[in-house]
C-alpha atoms as a PDB file:
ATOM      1  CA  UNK A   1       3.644  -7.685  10.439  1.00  0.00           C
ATOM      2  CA  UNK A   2       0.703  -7.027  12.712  1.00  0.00           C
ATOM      3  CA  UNK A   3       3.093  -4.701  14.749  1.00  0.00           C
ATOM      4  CA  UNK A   4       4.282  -2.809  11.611  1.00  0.00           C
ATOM      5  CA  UNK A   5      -0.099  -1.871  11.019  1.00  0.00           C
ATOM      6  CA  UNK A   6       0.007  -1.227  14.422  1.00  0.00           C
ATOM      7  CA  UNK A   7       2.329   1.356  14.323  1.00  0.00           C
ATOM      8  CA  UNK A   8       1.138   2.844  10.900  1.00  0.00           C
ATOM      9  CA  UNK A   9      -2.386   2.600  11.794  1.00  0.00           C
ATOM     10  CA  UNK A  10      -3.398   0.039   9.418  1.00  0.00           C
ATOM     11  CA  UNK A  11      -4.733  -2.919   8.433  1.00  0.00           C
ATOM     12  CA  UNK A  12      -2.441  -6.320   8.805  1.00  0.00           C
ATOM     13  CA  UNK A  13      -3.265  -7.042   4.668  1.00  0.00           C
ATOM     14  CA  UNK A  14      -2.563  -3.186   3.693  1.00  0.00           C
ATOM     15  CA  UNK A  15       1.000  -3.791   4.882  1.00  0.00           C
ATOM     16  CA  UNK A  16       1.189  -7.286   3.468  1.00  0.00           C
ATOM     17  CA  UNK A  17      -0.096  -6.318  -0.043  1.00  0.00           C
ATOM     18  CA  UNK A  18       2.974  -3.204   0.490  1.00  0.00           C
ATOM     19  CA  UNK A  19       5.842  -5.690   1.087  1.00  0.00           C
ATOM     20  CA  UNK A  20       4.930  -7.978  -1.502  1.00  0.00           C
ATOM     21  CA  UNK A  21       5.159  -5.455  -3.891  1.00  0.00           C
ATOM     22  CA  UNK A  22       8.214  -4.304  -2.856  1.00  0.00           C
ATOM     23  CA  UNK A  23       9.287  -7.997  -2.818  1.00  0.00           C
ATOM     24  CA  UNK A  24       8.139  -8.661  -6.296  1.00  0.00           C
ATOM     25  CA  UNK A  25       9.018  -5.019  -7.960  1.00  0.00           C
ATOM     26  CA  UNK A  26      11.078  -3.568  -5.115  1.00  0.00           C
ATOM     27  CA  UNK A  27      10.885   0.573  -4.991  1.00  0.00           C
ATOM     28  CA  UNK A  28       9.549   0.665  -8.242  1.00  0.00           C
ATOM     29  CA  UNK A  29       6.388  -1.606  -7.347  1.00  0.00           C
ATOM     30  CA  UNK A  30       5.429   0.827  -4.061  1.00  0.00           C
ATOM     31  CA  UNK A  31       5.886   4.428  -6.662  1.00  0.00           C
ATOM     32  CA  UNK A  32       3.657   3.350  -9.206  1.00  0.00           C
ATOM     33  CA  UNK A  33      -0.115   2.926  -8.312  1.00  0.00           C
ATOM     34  CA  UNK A  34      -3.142   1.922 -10.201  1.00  0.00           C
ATOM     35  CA  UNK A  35      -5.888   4.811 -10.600  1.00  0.00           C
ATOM     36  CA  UNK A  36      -9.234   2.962  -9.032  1.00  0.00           C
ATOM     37  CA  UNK A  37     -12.247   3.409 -10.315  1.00  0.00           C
ATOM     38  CA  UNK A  38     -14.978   5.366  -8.958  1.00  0.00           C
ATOM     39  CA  UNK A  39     -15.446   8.706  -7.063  1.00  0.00           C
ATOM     40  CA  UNK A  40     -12.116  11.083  -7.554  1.00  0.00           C
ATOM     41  CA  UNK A  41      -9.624  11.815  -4.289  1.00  0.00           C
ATOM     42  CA  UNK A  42     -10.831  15.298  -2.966  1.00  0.00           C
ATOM     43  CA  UNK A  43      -6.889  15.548  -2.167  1.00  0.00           C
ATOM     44  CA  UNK A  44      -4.330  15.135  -4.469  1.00  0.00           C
END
């Protein structure tokens, strides 16, 4: 897994929080993402 951030350019528990959710919710687990609180993305 530490390759896989590697490559992507990020951190080793970014990609391991990803492929649990895939793991526990498969596609439908990476598509739908909780809004967090605080300052607004200036990109959408």
């Amino acid at each position: 897994m530490v390759d896989v951030a590697a490559i992507l350019g990020m951190h080793r528990q970014s990609v391991a929080s990803y492929v649990k959710k895939f793991k526990e919710h498969e596609l439908e687990g990476l598509l739908t993402r909780k809004q967090i609180p605080g300052k607004k993305p200036y990109f959408n």
